[in-house]
N, C-alpha and C. Protein backbone atom coordinates (compact mmCIF):
# COMPACT_ATOMS: atom_id res chain seq x y z
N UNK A 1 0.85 -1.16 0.00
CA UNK A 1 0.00 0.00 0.00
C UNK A 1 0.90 1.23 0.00
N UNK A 2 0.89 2.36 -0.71
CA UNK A 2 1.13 3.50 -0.90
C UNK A 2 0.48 4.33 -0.44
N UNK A 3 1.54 5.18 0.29
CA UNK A 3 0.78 6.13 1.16
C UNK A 3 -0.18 7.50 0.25
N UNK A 4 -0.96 8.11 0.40
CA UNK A 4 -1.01 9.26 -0.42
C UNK A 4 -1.20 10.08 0.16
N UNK A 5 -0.24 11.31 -0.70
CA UNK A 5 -0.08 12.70 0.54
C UNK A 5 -1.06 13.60 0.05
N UNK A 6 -1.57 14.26 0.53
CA UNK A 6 -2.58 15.42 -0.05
C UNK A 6 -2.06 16.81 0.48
N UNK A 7 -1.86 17.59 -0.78
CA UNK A 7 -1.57 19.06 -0.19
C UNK A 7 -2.34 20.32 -0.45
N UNK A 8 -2.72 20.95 0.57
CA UNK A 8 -3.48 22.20 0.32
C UNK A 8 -2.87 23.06 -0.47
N UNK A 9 -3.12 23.54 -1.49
CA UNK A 9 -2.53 24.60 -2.50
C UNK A 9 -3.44 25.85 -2.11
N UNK A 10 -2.48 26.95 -1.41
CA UNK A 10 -2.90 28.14 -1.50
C UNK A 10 -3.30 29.03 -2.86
N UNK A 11 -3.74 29.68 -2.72
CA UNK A 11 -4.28 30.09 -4.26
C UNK A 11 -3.33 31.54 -4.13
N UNK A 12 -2.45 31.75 -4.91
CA UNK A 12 -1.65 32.55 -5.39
C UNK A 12 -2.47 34.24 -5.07
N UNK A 13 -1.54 34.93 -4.17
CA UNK A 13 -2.15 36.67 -4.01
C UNK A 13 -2.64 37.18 -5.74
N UNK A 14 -3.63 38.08 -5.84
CA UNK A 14 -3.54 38.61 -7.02
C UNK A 14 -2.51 39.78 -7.57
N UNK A 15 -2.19 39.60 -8.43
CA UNK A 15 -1.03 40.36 -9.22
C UNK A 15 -1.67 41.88 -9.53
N UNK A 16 -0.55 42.48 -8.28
CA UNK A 16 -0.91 43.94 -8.28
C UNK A 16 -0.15 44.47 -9.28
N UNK A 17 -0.27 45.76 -10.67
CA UNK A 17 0.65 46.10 -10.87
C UNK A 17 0.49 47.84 -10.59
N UNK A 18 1.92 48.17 -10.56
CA UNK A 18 1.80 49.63 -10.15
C UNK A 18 2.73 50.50 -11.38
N UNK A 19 2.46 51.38 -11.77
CA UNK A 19 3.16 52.06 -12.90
C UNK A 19 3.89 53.22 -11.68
N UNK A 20 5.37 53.23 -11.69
CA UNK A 20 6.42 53.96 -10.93
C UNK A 20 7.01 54.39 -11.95
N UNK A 21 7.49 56.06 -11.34
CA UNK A 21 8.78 56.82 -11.64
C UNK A 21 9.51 57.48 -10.58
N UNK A 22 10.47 57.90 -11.26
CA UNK A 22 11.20 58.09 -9.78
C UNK A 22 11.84 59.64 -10.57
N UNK A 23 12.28 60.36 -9.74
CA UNK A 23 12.37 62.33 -10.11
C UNK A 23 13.87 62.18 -8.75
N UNK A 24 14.84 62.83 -9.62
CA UNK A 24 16.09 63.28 -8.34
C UNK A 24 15.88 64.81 -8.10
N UNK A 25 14.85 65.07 -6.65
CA UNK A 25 14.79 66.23 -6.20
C UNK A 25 15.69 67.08 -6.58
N UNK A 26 16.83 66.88 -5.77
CA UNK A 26 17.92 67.78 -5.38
C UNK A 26 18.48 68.25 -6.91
N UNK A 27 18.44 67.45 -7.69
CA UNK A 27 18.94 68.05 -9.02
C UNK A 27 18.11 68.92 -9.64
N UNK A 28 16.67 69.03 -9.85
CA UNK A 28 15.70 69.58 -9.82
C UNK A 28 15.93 70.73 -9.20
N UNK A 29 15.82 70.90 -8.05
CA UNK A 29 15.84 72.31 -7.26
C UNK A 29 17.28 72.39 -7.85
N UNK A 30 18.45 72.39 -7.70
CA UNK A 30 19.39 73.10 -7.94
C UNK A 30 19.53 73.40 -9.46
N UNK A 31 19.04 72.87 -10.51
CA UNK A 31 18.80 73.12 -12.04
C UNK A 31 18.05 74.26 -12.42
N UNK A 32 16.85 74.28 -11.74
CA UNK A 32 15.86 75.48 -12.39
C UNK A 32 16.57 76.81 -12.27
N UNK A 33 15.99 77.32 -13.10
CA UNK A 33 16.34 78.87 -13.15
C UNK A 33 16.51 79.55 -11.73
N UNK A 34 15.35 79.40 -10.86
CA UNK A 34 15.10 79.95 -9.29
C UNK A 34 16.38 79.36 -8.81
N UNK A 35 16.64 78.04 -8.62
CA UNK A 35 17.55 77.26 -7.83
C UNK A 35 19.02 78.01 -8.24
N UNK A 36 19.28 78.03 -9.68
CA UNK A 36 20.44 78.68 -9.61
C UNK A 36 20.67 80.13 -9.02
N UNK A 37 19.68 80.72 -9.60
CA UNK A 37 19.83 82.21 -8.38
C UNK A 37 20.04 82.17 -7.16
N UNK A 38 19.28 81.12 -6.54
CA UNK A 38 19.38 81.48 -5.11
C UNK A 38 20.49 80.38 -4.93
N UNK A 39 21.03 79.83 -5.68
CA UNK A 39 22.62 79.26 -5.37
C UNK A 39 23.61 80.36 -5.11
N UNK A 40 23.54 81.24 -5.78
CA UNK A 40 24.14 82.17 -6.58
C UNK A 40 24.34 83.35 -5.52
N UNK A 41 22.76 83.16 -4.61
CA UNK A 41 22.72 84.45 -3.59
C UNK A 41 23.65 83.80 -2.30
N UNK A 42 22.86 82.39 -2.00
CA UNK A 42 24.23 81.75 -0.86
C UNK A 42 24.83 82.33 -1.18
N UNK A 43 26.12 82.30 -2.27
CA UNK A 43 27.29 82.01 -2.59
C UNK A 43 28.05 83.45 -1.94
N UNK A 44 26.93 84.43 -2.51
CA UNK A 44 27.29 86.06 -2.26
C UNK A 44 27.38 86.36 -0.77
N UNK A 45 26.14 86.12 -0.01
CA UNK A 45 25.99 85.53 1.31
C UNK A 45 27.67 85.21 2.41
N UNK A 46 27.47 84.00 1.78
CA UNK A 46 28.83 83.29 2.27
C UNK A 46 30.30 83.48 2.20
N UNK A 47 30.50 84.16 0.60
CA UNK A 47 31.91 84.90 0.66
C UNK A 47 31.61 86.03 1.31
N UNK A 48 30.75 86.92 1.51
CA UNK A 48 30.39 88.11 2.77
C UNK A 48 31.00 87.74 4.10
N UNK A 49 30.08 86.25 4.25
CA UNK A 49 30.88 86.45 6.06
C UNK A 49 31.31 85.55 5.91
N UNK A 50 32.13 84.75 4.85
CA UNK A 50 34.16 84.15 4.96
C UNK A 50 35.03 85.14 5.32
N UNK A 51 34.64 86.33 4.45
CA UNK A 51 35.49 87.56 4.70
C UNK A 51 35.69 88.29 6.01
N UNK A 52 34.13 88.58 6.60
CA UNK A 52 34.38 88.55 7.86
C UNK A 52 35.51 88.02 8.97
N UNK A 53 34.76 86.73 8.72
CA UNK A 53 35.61 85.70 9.83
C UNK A 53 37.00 85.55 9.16
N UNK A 54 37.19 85.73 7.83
CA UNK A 54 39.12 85.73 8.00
C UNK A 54 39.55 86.84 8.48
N UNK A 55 38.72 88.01 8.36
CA UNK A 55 39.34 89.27 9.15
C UNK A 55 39.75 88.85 10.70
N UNK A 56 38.60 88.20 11.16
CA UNK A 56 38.74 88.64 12.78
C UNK A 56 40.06 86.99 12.93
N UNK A 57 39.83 86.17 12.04
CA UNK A 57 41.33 85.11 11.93
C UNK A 57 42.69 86.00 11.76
N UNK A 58 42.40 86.44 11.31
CA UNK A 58 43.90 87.65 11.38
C UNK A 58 43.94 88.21 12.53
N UNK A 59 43.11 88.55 13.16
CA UNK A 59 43.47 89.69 14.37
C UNK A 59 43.73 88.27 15.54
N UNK A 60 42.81 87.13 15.07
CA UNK A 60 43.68 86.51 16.15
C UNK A 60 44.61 85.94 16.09
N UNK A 61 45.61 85.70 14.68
CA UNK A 61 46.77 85.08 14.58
C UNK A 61 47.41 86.30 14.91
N UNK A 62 47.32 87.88 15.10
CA UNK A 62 48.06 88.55 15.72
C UNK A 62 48.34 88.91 17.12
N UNK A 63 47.12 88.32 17.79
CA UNK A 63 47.28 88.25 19.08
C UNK A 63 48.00 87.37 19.52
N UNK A 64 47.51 86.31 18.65
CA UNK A 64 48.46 85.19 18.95
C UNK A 64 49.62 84.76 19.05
N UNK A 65 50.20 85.66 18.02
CA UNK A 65 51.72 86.32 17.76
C UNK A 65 52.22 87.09 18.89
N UNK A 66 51.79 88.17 19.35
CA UNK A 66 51.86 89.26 20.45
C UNK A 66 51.95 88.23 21.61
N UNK A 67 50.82 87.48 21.93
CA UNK A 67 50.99 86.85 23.21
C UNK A 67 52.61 85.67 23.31
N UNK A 68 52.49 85.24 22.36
CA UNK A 68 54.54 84.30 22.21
C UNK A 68 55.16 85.46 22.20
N UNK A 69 55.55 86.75 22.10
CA UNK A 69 56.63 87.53 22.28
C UNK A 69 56.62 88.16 23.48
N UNK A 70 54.81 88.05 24.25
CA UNK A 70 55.41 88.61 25.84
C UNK A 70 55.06 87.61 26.20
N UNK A 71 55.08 86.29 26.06
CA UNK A 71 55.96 85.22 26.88
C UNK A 71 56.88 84.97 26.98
N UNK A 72 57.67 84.99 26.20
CA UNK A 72 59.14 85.34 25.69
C UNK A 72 59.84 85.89 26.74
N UNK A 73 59.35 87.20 26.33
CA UNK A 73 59.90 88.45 27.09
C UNK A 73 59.62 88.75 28.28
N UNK A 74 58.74 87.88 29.41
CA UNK A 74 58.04 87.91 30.80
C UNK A 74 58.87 86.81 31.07
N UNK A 75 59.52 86.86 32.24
CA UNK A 75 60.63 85.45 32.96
C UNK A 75 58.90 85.04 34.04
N UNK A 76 57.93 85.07 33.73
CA UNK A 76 56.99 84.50 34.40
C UNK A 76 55.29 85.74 34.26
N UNK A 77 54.51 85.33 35.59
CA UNK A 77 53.20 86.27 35.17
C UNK A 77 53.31 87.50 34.91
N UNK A 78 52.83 88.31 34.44
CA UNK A 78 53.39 89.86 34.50
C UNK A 78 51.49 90.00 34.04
N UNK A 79 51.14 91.58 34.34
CA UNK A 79 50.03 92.21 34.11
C UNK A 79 49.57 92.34 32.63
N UNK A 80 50.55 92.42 31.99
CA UNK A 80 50.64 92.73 30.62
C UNK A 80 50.54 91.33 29.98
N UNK A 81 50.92 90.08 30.32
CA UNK A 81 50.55 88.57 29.78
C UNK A 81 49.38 88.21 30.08
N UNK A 82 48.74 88.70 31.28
CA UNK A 82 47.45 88.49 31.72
C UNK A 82 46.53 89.22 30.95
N UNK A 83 46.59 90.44 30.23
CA UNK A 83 45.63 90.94 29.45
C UNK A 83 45.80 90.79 28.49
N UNK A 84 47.19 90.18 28.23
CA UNK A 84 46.75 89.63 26.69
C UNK A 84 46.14 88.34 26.01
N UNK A 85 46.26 87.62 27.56
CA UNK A 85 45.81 85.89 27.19
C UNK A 85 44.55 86.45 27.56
N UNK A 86 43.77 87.65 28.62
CA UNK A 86 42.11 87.71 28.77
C UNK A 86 41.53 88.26 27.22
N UNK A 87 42.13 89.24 26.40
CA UNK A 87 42.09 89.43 25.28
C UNK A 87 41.83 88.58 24.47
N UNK A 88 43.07 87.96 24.41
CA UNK A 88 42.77 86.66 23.52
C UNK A 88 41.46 86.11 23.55
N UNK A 89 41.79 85.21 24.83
CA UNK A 89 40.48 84.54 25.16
C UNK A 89 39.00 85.09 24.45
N UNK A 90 38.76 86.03 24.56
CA UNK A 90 37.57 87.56 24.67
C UNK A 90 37.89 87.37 22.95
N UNK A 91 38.47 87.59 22.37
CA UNK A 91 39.00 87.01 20.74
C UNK A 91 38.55 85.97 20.37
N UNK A 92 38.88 85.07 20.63
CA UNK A 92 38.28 83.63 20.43
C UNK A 92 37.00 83.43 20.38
N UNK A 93 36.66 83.79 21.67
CA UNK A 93 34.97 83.65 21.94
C UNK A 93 34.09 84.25 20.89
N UNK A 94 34.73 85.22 20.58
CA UNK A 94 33.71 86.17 20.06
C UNK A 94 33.73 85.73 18.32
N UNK A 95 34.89 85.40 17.85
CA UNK A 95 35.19 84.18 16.67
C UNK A 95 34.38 83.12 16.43
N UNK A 96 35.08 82.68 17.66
CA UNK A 96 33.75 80.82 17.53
C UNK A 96 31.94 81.42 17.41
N UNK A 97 31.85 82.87 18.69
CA UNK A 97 30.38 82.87 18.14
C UNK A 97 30.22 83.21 17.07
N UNK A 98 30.75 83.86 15.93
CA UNK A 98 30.52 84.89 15.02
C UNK A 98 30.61 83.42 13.68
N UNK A 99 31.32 82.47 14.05
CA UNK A 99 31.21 81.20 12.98
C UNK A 99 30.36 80.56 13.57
N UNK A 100 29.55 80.62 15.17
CA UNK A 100 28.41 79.37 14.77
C UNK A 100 27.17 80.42 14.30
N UNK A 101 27.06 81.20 14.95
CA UNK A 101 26.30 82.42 13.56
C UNK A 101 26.41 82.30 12.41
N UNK A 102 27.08 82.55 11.62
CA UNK A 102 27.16 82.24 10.31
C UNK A 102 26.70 81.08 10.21
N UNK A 103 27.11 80.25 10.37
CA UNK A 103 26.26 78.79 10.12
C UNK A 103 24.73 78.51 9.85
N UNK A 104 24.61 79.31 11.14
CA UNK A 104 22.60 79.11 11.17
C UNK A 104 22.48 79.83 10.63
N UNK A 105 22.99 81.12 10.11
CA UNK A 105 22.38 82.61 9.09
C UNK A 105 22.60 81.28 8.09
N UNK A 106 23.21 80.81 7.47
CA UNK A 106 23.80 80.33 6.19
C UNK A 106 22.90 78.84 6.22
N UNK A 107 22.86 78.42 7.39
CA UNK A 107 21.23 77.35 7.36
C UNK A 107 20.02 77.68 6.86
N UNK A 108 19.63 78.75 7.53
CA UNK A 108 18.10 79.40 7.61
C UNK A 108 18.09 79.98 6.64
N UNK A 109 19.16 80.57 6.05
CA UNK A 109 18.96 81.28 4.45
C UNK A 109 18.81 80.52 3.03
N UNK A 110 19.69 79.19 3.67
CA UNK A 110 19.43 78.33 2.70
C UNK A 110 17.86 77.48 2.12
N UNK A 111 17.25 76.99 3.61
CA UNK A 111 15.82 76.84 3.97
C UNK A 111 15.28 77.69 3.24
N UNK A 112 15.36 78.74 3.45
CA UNK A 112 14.13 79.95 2.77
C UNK A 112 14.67 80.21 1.12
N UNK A 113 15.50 80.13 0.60
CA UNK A 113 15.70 79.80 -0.94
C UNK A 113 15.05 78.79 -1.26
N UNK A 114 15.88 77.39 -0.50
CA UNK A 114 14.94 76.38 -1.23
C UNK A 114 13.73 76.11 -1.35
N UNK A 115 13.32 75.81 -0.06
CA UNK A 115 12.19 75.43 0.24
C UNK A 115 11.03 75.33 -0.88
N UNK A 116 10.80 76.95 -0.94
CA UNK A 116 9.89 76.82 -1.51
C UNK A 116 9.73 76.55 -3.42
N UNK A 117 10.78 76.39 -4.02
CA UNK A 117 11.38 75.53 -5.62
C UNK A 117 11.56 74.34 -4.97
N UNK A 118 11.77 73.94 -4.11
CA UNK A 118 11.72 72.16 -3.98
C UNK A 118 9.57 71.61 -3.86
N UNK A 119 9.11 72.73 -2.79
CA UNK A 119 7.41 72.49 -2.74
C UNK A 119 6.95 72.58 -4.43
N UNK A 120 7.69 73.32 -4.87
CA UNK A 120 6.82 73.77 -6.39
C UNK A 120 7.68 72.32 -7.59
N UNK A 121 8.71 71.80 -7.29
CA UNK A 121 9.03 70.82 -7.86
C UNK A 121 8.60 69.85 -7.39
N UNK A 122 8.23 69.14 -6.42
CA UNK A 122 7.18 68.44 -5.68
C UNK A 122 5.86 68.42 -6.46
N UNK A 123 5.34 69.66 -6.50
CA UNK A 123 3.98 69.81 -6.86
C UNK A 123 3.76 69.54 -8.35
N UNK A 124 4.81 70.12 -9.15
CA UNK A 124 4.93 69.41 -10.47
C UNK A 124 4.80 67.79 -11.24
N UNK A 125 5.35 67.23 -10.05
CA UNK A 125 5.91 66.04 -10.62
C UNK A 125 4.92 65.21 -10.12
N UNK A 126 3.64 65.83 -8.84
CA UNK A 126 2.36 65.28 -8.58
C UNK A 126 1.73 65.27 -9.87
N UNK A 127 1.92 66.87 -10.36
CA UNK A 127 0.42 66.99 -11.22
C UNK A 127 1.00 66.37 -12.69
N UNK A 128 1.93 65.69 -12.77
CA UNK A 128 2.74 64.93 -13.74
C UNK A 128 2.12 63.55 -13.83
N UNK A 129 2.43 63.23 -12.36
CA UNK A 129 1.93 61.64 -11.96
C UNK A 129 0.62 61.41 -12.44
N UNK A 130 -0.33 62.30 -11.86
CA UNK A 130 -1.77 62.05 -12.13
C UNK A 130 -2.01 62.25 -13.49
N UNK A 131 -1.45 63.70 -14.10
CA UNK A 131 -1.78 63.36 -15.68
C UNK A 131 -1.24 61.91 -16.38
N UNK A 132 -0.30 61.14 -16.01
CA UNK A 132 0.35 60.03 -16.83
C UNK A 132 -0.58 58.80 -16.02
N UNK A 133 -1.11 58.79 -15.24
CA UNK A 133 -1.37 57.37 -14.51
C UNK A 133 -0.39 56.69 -13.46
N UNK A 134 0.85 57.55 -12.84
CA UNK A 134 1.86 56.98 -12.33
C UNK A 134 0.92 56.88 -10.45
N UNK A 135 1.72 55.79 -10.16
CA UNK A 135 0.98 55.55 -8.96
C UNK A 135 1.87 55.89 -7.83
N UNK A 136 2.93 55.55 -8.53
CA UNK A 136 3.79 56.15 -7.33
C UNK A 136 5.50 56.92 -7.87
N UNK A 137 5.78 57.71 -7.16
CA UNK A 137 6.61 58.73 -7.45
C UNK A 137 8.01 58.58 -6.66
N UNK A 138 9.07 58.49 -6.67
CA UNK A 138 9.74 58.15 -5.66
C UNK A 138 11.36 59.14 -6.02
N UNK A 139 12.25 59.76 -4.88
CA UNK A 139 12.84 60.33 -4.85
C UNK A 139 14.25 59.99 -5.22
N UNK A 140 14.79 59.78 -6.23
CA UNK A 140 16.01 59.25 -6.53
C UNK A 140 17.00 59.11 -5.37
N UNK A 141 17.58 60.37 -4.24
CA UNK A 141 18.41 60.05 -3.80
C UNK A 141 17.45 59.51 -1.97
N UNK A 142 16.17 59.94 -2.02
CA UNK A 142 15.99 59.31 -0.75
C UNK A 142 15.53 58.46 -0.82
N UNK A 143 14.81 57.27 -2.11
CA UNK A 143 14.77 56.02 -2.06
C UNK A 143 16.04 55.01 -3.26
N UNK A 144 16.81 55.29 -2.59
CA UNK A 144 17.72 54.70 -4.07
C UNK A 144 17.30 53.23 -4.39
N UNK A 145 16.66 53.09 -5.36
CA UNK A 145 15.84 51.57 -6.09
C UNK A 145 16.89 51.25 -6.95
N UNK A 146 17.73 50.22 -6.80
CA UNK A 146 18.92 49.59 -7.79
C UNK A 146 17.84 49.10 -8.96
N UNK A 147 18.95 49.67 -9.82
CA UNK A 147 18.51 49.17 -11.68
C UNK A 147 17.37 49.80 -12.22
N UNK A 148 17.26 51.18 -11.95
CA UNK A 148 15.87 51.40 -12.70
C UNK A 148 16.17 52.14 -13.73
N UNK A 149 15.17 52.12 -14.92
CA UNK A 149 15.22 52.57 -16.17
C UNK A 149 15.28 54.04 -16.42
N UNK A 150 16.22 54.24 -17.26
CA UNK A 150 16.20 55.51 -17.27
C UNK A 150 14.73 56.41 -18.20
N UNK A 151 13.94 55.98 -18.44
CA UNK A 151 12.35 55.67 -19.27
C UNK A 151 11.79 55.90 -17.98
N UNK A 152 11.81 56.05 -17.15
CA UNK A 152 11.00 56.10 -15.68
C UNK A 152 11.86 57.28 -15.12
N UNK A 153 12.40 57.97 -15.31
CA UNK A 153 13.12 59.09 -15.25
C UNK A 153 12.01 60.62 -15.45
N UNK A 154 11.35 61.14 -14.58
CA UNK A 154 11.15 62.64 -14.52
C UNK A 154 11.70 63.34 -14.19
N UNK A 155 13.13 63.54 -14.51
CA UNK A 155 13.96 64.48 -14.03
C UNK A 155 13.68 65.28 -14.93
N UNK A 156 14.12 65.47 -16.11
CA UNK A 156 14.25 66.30 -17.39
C UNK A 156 12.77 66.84 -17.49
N UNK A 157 12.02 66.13 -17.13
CA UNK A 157 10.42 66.76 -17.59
C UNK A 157 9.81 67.65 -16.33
N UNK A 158 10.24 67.46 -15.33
CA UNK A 158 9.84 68.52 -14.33
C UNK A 158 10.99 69.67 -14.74
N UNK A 159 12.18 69.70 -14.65
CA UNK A 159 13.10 70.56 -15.29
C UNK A 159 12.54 71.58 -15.69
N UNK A 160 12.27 71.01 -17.13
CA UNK A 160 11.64 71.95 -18.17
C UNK A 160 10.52 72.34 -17.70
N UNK A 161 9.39 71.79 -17.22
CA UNK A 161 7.99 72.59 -16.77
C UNK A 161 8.15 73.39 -15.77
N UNK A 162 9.24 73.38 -14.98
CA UNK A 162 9.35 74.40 -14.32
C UNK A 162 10.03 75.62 -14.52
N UNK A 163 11.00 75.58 -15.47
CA UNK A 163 11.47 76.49 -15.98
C UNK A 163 10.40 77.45 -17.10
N UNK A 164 9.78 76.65 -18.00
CA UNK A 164 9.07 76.78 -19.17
C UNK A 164 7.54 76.54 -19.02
N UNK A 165 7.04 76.20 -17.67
CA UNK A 165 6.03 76.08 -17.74
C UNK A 165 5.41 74.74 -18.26
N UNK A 166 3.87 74.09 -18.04
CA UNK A 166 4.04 72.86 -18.76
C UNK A 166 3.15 72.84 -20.04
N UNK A 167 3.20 71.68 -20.78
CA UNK A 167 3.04 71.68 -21.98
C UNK A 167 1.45 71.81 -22.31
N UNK A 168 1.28 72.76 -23.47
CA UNK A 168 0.03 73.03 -24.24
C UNK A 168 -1.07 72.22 -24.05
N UNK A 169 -2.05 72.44 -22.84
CA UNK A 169 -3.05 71.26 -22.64
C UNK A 169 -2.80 70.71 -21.25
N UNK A 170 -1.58 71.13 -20.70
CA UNK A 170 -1.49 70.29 -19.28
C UNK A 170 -2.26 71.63 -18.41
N UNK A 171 -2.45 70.99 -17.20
CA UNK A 171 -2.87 72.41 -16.45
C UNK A 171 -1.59 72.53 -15.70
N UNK A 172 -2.06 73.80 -15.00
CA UNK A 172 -0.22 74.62 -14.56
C UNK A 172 -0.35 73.79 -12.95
N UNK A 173 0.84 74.04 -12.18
CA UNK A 173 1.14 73.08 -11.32
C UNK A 173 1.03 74.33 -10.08
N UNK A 174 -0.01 74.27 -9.10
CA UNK A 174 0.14 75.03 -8.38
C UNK A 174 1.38 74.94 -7.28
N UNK A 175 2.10 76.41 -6.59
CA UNK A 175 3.77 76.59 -6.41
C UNK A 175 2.95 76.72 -4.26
């Protein structure tokens, strides 16, 4: 006698399909016309207060200088080493704040350029999706999907509609 096995066959999920493209933000915002300007304004921005802060870098590589020649020249504490290392010090401080300033000026300025050409390239590449049937949209560098076609590529087509507006018959992409 032979045994006989019997097996339950699950019945296979149904076959979803989804039509995807994928858009590289960051190239987008930094391409358009807007994006390069306000690259352009950082840039002006930032060599402004580099210049700054190498000024006040000079005054402290001269203090800094000053303070090794009256150490030098002091066989120990003297009044005059003491106000120049409180100087210093008072130098420094006021350096380090004046570069973490810059930083957040040069954060928050950046925010308020982009922002709002990244919302309006966003909003494009929605009202893209829905005109084509795409179901889902995905961000080149914050979902990196290995091997995808360059045919699934909205980079170049938000590009242009944002620069140029979109094409004869599309509706405009609210910003």
């Amino acid at each position: 006698v032979v045994p006989v096995f019997s097996a339950v066959v699950a019945a296979a999920p149904p076959m979803i399909k989804v039509k995807m493209a994928y858009v590289d933000t960051e190239r987008c915002v930094n391409e358009t016309e807007d994006g390069l300007r306000a690259k352009a304004s950082l840039i002006k921005l930032k060599v402004k207060r580099e210049s700054q802060l190498l000024a006040m870098e000079d005054q402290l590589k001269a203090a800094q200088e000053d303070l090794a020649v009256l150490s030098k020249s002091s066989k120990g504490p003297s009044p005059q080493l003491s106000a120049a290392v409180f100087s210093y010090d008072k130098m420094l401080r006021a350096y380090q704040d004046q570069l973490k300033a810059t930083n957040q000026e040069l954060a928050r300025r950046e925010d308020e350029l982009f922002y709002p050409i990244e919302k309006k390239v966003k909003a494009i590449y929605k009202r893209i999706a829905e005109a084509d049937g795409i179901d889902l949209v995905v961000d080149k560098k914050t979902v990196p999907v290995p091997g995808l076609k360059p045919e699934y590529d909205l980079t170049e087509r938000v590009l242009r509609e944002y620069n140029w507006g979109p094409p004869a018959g599309a509706s405009s992409a609210s910003a």
